[in-house]
Every structure is written in structure tokens, then in C-alpha cells.
PDB file of N, CA and C in Angstrom:
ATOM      1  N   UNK A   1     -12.179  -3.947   9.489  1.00  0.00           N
ATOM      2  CA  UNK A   1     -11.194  -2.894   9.690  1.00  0.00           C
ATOM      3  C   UNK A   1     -11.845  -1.827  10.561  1.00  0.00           C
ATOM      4  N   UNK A   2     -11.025  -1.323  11.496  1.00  0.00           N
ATOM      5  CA  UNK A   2     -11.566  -0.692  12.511  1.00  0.00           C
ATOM      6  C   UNK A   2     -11.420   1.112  12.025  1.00  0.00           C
ATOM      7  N   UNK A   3     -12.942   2.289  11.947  1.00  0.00           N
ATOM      8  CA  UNK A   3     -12.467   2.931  11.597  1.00  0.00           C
ATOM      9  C   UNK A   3     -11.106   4.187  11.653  1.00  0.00           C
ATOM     10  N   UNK A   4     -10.662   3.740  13.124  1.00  0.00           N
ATOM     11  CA  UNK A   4      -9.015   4.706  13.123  1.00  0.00           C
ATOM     12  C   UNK A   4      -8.238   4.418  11.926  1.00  0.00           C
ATOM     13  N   UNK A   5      -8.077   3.007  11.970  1.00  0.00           N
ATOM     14  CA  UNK A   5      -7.313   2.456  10.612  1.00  0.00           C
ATOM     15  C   UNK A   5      -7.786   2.749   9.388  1.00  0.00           C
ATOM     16  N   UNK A   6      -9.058   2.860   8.895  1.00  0.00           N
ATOM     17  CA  UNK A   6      -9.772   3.292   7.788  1.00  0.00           C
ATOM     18  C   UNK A   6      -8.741   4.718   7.633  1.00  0.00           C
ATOM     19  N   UNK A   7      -9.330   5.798   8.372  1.00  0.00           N
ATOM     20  CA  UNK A   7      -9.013   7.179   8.319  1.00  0.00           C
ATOM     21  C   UNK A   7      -7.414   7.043   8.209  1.00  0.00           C
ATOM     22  N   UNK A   8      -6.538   6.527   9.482  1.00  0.00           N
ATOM     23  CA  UNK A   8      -5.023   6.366   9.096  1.00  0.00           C
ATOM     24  C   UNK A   8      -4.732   6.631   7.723  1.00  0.00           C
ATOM     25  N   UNK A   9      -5.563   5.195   6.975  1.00  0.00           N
ATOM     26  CA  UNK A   9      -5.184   5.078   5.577  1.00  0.00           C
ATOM     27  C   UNK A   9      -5.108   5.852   4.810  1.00  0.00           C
ATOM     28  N   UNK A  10      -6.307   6.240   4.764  1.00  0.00           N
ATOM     29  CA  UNK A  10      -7.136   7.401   3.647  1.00  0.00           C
ATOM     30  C   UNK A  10      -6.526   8.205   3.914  1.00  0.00           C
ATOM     31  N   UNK A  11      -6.081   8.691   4.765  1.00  0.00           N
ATOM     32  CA  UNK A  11      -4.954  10.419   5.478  1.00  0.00           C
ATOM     33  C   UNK A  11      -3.268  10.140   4.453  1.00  0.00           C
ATOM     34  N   UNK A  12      -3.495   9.029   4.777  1.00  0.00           N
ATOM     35  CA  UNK A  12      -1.550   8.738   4.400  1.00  0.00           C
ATOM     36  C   UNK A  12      -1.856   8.763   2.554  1.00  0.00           C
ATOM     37  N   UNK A  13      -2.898   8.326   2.195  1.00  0.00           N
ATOM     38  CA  UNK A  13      -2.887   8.093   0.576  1.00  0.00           C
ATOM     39  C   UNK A  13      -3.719   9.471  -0.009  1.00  0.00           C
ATOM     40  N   UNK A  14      -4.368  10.231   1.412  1.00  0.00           N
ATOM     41  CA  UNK A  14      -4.530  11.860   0.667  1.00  0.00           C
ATOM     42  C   UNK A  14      -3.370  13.017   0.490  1.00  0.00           C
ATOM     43  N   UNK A  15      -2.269  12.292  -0.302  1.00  0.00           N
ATOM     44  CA  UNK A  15      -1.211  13.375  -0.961  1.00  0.00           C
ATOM     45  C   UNK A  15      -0.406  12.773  -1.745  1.00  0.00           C
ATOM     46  N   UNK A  16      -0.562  13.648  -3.090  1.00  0.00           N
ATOM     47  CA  UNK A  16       0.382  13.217  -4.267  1.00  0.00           C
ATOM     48  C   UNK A  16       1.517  12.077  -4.587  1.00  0.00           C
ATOM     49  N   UNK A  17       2.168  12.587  -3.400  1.00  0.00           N
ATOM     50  CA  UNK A  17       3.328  12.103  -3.595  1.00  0.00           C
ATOM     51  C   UNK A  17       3.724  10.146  -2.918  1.00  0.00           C
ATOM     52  N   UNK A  18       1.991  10.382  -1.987  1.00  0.00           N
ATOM     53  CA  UNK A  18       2.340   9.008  -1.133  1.00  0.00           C
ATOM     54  C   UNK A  18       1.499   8.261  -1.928  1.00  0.00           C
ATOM     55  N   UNK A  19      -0.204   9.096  -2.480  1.00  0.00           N
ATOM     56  CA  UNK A  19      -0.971   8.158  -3.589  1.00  0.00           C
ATOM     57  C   UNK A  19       0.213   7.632  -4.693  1.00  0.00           C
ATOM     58  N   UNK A  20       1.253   7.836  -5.234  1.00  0.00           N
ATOM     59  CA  UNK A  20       1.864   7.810  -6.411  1.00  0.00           C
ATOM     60  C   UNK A  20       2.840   6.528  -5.661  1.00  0.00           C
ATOM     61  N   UNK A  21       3.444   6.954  -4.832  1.00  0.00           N
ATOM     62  CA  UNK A  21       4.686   5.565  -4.295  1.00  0.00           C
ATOM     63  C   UNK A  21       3.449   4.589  -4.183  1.00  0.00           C
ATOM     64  N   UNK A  22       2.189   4.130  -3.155  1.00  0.00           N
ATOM     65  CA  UNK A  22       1.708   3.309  -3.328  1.00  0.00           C
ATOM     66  C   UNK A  22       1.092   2.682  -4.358  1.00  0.00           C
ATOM     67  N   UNK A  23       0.754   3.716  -5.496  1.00  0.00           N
ATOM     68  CA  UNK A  23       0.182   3.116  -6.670  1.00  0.00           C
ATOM     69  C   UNK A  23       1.381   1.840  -7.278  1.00  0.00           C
ATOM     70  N   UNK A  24       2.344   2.773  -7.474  1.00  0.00           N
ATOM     71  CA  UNK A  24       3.935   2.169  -8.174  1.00  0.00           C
ATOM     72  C   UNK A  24       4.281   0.474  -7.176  1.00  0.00           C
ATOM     73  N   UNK A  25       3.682   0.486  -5.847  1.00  0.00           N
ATOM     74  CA  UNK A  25       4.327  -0.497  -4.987  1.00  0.00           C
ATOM     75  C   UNK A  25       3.199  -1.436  -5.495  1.00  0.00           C
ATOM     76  N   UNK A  26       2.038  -1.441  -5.471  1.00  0.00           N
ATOM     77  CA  UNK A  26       1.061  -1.961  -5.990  1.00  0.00           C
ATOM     78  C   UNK A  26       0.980  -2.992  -7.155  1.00  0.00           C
ATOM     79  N   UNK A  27       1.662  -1.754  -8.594  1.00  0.00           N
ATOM     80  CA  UNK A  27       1.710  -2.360  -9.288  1.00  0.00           C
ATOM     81  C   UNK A  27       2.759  -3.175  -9.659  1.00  0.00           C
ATOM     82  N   UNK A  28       4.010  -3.081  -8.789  1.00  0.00           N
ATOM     83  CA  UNK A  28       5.427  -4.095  -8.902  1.00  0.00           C
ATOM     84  C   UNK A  28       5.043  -5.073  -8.540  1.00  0.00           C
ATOM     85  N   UNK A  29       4.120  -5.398  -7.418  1.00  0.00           N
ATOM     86  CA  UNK A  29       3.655  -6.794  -7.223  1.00  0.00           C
ATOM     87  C   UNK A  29       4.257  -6.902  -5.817  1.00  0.00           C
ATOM     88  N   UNK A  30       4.345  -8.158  -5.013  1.00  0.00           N
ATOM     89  CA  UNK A  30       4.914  -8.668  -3.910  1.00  0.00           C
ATOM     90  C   UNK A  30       6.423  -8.555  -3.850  1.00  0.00           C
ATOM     91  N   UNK A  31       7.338  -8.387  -4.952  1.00  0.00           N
ATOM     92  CA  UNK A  31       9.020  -8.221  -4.826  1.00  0.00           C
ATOM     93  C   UNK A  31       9.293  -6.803  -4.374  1.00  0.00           C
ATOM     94  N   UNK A  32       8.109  -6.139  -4.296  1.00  0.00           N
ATOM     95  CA  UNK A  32       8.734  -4.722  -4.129  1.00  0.00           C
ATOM     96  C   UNK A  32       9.709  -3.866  -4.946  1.00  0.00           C
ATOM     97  N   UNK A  33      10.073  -2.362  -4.167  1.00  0.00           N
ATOM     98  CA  UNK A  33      11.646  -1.886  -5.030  1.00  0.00           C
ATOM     99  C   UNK A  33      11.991  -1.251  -3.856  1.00  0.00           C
ATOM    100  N   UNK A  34      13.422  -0.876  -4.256  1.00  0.00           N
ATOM    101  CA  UNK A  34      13.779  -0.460  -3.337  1.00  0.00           C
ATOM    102  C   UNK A  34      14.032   1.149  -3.323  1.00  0.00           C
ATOM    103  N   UNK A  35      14.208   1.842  -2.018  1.00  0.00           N
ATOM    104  CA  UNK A  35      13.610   2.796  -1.643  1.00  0.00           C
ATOM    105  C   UNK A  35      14.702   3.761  -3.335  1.00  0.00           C
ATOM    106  N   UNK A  36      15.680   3.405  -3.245  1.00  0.00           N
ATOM    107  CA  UNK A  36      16.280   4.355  -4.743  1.00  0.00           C
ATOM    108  C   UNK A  36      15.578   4.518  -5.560  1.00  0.00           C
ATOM    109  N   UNK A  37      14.784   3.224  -6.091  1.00  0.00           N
ATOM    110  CA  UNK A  37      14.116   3.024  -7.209  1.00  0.00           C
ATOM    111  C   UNK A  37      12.842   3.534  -7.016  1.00  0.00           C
ATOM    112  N   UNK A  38      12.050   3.920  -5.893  1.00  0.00           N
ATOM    113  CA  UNK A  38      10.858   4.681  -5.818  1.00  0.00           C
ATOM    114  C   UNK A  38      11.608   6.134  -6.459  1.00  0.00           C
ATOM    115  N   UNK A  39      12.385   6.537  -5.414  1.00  0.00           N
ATOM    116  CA  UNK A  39      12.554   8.098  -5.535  1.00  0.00           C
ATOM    117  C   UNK A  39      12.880   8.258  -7.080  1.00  0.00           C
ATOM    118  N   UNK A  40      13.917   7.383  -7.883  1.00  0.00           N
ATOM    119  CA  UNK A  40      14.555   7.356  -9.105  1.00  0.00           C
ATOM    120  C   UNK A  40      12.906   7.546 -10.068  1.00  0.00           C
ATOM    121  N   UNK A  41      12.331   6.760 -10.038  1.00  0.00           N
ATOM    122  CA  UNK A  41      10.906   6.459 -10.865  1.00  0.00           C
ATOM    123  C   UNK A  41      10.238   7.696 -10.542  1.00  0.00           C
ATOM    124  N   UNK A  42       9.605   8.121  -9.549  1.00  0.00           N
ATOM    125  CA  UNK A  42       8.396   8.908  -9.479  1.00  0.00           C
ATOM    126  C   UNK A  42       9.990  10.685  -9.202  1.00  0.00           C
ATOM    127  N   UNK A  43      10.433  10.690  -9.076  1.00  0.00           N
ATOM    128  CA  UNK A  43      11.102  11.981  -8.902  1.00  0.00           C
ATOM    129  C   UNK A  43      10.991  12.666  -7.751  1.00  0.00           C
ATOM    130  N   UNK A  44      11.064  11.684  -6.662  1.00  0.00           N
ATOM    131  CA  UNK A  44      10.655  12.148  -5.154  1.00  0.00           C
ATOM    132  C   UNK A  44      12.210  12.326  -4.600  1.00  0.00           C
ATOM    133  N   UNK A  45      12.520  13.586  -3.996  1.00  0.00           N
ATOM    134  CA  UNK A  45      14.214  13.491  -3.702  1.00  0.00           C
ATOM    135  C   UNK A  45      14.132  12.463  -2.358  1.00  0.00           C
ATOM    136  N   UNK A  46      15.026  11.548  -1.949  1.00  0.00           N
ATOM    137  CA  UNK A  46      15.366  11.037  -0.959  1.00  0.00           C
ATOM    138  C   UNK A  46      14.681  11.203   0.581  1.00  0.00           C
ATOM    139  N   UNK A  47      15.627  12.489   0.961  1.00  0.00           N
ATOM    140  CA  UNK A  47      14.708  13.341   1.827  1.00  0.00           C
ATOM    141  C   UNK A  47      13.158  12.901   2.079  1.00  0.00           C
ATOM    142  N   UNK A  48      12.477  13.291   0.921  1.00  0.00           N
ATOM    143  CA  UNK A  48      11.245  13.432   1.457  1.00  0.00           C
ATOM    144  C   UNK A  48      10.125  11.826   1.274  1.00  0.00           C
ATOM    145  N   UNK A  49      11.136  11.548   0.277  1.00  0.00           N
ATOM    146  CA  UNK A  49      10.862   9.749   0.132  1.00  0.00           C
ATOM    147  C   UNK A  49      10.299   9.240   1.568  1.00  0.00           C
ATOM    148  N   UNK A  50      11.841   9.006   2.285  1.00  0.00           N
ATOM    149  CA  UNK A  50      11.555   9.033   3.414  1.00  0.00           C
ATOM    150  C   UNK A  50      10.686   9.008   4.351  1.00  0.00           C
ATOM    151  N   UNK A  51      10.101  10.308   4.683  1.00  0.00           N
ATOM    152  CA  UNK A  51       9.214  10.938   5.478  1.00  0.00           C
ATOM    153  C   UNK A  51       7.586  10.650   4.627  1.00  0.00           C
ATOM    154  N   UNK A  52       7.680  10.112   3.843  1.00  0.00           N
ATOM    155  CA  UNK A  52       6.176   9.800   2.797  1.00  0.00           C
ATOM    156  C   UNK A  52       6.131   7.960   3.365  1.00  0.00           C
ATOM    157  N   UNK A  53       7.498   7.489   3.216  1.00  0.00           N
ATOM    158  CA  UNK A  53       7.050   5.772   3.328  1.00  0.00           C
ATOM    159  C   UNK A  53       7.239   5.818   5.195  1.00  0.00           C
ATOM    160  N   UNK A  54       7.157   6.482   5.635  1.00  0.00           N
ATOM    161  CA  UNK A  54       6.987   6.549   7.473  1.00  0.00           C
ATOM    162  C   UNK A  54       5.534   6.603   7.154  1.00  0.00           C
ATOM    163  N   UNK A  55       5.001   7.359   6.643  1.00  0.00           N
ATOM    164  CA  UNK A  55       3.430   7.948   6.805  1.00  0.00           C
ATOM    165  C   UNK A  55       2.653   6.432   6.234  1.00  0.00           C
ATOM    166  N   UNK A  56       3.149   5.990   5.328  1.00  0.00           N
ATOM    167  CA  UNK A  56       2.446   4.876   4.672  1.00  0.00           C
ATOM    168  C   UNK A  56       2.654   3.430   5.740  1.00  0.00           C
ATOM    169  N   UNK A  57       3.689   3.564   5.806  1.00  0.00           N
ATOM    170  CA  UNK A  57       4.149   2.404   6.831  1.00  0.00           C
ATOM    171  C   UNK A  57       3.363   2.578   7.913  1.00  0.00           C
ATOM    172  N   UNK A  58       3.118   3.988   8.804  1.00  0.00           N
ATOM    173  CA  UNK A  58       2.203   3.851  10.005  1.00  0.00           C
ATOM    174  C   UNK A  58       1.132   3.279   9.362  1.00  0.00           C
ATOM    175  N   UNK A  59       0.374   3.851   8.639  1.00  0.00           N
ATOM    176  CA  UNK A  59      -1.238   3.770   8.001  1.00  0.00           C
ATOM    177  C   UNK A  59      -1.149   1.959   7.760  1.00  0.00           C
ATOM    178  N   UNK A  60       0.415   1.322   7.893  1.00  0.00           N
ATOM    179  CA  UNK A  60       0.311  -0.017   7.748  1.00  0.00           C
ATOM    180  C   UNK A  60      -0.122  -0.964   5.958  1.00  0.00           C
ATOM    181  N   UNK A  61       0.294   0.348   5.110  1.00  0.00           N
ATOM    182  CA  UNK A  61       0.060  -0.142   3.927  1.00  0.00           C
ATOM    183  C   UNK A  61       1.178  -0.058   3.125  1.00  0.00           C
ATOM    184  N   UNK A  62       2.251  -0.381   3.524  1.00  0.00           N
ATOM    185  CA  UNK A  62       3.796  -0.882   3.349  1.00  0.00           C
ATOM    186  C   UNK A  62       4.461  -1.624   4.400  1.00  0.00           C
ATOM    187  N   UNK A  63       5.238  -2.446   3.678  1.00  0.00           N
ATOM    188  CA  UNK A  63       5.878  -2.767   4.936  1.00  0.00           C
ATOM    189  C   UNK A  63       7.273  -2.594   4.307  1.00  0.00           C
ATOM    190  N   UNK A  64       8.364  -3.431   5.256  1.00  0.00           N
ATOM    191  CA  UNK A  64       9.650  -2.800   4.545  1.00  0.00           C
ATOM    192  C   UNK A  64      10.589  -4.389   4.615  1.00  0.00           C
ATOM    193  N   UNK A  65      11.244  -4.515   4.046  1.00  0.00           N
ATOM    194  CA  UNK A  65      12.612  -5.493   4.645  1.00  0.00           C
ATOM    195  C   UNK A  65      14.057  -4.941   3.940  1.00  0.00           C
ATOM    196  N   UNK A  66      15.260  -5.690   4.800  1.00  0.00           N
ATOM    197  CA  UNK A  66      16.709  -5.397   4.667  1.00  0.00           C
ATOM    198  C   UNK A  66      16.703  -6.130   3.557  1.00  0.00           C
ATOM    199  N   UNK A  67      17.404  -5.568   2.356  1.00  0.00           N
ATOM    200  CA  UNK A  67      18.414  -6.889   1.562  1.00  0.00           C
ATOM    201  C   UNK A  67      19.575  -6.163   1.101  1.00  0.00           C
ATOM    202  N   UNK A  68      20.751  -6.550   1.667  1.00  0.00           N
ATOM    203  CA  UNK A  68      21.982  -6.195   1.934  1.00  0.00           C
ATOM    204  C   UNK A  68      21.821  -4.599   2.353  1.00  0.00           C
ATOM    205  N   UNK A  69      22.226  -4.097   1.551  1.00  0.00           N
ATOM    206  CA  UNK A  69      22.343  -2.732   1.681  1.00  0.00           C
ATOM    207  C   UNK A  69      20.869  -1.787   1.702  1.00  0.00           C
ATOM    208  N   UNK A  70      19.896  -2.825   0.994  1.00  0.00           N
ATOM    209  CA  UNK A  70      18.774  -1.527   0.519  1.00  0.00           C
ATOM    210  C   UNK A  70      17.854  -1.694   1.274  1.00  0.00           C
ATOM    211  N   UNK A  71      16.627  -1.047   0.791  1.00  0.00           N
ATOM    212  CA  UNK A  71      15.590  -1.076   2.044  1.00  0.00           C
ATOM    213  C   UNK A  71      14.835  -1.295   0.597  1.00  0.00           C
ATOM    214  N   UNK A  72      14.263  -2.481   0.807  1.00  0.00           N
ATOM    215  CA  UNK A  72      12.812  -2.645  -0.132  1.00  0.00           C
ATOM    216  C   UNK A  72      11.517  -2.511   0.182  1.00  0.00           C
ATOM    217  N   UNK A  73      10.661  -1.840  -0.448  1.00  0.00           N
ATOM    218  CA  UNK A  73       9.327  -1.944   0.169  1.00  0.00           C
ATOM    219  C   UNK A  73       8.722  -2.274  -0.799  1.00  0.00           C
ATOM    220  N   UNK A  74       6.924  -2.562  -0.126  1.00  0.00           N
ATOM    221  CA  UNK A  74       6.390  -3.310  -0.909  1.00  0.00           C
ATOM    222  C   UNK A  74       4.858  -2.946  -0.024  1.00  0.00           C
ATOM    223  N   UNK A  75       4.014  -3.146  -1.205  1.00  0.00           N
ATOM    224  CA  UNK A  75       2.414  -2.655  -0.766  1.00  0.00           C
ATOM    225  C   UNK A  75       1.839  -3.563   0.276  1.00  0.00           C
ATOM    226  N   UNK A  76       0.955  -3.816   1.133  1.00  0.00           N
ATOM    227  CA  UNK A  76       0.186  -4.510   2.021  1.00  0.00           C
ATOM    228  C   UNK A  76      -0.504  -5.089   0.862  1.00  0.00           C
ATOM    229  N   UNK A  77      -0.745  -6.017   0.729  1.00  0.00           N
ATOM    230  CA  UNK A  77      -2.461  -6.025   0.044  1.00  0.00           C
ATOM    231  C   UNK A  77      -3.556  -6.207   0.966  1.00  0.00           C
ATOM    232  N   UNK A  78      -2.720  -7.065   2.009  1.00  0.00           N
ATOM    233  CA  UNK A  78      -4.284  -7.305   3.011  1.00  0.00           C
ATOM    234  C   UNK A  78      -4.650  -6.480   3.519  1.00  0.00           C
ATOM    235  N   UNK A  79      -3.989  -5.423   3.903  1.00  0.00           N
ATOM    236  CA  UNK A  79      -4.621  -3.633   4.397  1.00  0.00           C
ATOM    237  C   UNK A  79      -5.492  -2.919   3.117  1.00  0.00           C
ATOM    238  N   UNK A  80      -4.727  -2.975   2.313  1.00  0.00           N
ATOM    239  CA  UNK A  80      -5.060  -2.736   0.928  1.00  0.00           C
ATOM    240  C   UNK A  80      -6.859  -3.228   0.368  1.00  0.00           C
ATOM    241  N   UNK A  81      -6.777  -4.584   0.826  1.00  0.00           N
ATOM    242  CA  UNK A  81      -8.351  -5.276   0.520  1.00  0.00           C
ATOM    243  C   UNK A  81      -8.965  -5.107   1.593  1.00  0.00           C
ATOM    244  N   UNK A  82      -8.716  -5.234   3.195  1.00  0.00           N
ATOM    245  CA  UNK A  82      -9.260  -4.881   4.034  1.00  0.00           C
ATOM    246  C   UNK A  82     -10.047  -3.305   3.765  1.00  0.00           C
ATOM    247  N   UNK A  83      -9.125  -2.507   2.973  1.00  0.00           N
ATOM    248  CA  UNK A  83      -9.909  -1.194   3.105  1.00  0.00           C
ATOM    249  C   UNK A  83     -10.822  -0.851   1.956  1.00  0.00           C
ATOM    250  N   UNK A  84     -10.531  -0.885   0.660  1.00  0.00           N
ATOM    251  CA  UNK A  84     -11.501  -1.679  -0.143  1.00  0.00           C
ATOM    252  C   UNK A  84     -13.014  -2.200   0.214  1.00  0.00           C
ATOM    253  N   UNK A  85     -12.946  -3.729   1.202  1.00  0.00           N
ATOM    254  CA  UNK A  85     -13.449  -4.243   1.683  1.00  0.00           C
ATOM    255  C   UNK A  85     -14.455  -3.226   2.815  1.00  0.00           C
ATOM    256  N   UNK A  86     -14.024  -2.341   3.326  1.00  0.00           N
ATOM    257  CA  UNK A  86     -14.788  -1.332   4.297  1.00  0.00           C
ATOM    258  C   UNK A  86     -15.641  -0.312   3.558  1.00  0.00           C
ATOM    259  N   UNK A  87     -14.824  -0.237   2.545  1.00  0.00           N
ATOM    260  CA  UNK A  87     -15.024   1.274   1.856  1.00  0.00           C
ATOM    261  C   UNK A  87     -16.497   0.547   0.772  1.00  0.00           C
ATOM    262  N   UNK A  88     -16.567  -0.467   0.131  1.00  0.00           N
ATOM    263  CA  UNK A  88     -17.461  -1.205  -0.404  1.00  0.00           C
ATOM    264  C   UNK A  88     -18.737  -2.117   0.244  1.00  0.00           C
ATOM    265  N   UNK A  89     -18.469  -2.264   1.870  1.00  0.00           N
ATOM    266  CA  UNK A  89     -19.623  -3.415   2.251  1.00  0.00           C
ATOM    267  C   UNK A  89     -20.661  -3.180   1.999  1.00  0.00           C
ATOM    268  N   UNK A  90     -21.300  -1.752   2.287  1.00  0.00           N
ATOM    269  CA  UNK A  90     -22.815  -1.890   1.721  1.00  0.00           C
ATOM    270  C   UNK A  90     -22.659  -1.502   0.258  1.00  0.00           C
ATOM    271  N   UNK A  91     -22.209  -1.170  -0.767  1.00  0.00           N
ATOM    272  CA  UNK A  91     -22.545  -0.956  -1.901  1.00  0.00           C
ATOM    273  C   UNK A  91     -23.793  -2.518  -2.747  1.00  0.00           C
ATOM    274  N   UNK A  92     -23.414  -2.427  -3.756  1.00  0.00           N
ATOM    275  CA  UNK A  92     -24.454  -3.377  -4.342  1.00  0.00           C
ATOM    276  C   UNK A  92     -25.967  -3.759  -3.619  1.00  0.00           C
ATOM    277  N   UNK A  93     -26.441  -2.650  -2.411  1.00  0.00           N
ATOM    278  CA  UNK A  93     -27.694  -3.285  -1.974  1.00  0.00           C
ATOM    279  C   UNK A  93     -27.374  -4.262  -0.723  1.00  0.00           C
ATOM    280  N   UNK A  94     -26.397  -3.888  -0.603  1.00  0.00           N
ATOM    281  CA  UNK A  94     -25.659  -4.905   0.745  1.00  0.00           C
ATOM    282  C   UNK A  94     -25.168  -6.555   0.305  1.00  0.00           C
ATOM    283  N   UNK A  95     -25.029  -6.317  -1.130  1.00  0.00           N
ATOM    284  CA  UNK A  95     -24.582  -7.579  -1.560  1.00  0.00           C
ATOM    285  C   UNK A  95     -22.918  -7.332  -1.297  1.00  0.00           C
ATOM    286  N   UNK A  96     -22.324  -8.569  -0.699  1.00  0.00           N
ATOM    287  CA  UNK A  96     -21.002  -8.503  -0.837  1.00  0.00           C
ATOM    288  C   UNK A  96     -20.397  -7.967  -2.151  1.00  0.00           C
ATOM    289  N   UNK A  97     -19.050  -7.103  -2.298  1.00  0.00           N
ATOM    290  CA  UNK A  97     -18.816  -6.874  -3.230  1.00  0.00           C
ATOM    291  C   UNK A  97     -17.124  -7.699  -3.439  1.00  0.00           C
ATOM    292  N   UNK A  98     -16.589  -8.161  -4.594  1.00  0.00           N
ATOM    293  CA  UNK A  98     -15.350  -8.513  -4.052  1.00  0.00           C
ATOM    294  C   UNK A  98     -14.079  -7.647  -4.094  1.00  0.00           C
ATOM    295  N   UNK A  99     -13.007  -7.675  -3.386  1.00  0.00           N
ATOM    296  CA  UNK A  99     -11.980  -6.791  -3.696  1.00  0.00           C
ATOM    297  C   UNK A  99     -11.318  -6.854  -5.132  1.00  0.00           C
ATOM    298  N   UNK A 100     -10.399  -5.479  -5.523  1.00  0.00           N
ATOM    299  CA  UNK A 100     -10.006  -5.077  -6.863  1.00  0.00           C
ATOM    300  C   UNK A 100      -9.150  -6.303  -6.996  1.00  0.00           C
ATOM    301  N   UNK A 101      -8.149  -6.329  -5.757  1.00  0.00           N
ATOM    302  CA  UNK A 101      -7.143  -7.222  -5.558  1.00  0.00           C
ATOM    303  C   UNK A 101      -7.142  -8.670  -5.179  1.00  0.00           C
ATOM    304  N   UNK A 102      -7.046  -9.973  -5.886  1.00  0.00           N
ATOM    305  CA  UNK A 102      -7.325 -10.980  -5.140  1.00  0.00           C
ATOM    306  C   UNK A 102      -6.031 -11.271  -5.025  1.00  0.00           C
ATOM    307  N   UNK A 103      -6.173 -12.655  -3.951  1.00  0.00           N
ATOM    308  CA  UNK A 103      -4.652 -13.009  -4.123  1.00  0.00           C
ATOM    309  C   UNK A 103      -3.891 -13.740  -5.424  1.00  0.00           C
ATOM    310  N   UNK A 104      -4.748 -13.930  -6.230  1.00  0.00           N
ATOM    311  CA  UNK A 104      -4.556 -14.383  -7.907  1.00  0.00           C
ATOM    312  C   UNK A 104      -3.948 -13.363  -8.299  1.00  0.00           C
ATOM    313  N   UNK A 105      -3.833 -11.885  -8.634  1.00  0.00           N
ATOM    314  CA  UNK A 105      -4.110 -11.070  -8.896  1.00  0.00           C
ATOM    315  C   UNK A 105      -2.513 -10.486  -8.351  1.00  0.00           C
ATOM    316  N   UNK A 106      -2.480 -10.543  -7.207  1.00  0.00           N
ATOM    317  CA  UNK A 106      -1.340 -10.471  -6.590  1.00  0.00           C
ATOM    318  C   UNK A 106      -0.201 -11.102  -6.160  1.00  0.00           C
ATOM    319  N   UNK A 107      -0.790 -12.324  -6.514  1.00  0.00           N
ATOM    320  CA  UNK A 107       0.449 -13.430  -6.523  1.00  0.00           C
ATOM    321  C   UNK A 107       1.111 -13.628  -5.062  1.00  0.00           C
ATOM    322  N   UNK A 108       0.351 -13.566  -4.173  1.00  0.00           N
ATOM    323  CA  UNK A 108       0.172 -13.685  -2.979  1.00  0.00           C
ATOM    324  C   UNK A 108      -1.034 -14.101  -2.073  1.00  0.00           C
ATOM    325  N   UNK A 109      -0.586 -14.652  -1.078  1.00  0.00           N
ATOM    326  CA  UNK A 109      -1.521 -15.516  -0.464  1.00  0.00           C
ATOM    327  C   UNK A 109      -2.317 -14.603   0.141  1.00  0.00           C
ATOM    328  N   UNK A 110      -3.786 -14.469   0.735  1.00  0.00           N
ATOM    329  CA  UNK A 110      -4.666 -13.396   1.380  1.00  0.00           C
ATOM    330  C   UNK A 110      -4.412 -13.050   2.450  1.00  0.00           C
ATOM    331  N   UNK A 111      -3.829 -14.143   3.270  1.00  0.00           N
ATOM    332  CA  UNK A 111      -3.380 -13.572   5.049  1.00  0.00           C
ATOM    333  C   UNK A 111      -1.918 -13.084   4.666  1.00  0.00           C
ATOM    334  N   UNK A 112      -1.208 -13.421   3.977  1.00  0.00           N
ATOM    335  CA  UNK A 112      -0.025 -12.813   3.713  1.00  0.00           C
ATOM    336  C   UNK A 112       0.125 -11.101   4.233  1.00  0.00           C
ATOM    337  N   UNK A 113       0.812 -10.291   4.799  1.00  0.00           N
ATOM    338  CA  UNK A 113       1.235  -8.976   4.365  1.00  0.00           C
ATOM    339  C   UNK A 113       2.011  -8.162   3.315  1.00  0.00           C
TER     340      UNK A 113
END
């Protein structure tokens, strides 16, 4: 991971309100929710919902799709372990360390988004 993208990240997940939607997208797994059900859950009005999953989406640690009417989103993991993965390489003495997230774990494949 290249460090612009590192920093991107870390910028978009340094504030309350965007650490909290990604935690929540995280832990729903690969089905995502949709954008009601973020704002409904964490108490984010619409409005600013919004303007929080733009910031996450640049940083590339959401992505989004149509289903009928709603807009679902859903966490990256491979951005997600990629950064992990940066933020950990030298720890242990320069022993590889592995990510929090595997794709076991996530129920998704590793090259997946």
C-alpha cells in the first residue's frame, strides 16, 4: 500500500462519526446495509451520512452498490488488510504479522473488494 493511500485512510477513519459507520460496516460482514440503516443505527442525520461515506469511499474503504431503491454499502476488507498489513510489517522483529481480518473471518475471498 502506497503511503498517500495509507494517510487517505487514516484521515477518513480520524473522526467519530466515519470511525463508527466503518466499524458497524465491518462488523455486518460482506451484505452490507443500507445507507438508512447506517444513519437509523449510529444516529447520523442523512445529510451528513452522506458527506462521511464520500470521505470513506475516496479513502477506498467502502464501496457502494444499487439494490432497487437503496444504496448499500459495505467495508473493503482488502483496503482494510492492506492497511493493517502496512501499519504492522515491521512489528514482531520484522516477522510477518497476520491481518485481524482473514478471508475466513470475513466470509470473503482476499482479492475480493
Amino acid at each position: 500500500m502506497e503511503i498517500k493511500s495509507v494517510v487517505t485512510a487514516l484521515a477518513a477513519l480520524a473522526q467519530e462519526s466515519r470511525l463508527a459507520v466503518f466499524r458497524l460496516l465491518v462488523q455486518t460482514g460482506p451484505e452490507g446495509l443500507s445507507a438508512g440503516k447506517i444513519s437509523e443505527t449510529l444516529g447520523i442525520p442523512p445529510s451528513s451520512l452522506s458527506f462521511h461515506m464520500k470521505e470513506l469511499a475516496h479513502a477506498d474503504l467502502v464501496s457502494s452498490r444499487q439494490e432497487s431503491r437503496y444504496v448499500i454499502y459495505s467495508a473493503n476488507f482488502r483496503t482494510m488488510n492492506e492497511l493493517l498489513g502496512f501499519l504492522t510489517e515491521n512489528c514482531c522483529s520484522g516477522k510477518p504479522c497476520k491481518p485481524t481480518a482473514t478471508s475466513d473471518c470475513a466470509g470473503i475471498e482476499e482479492t475480493q473488494a
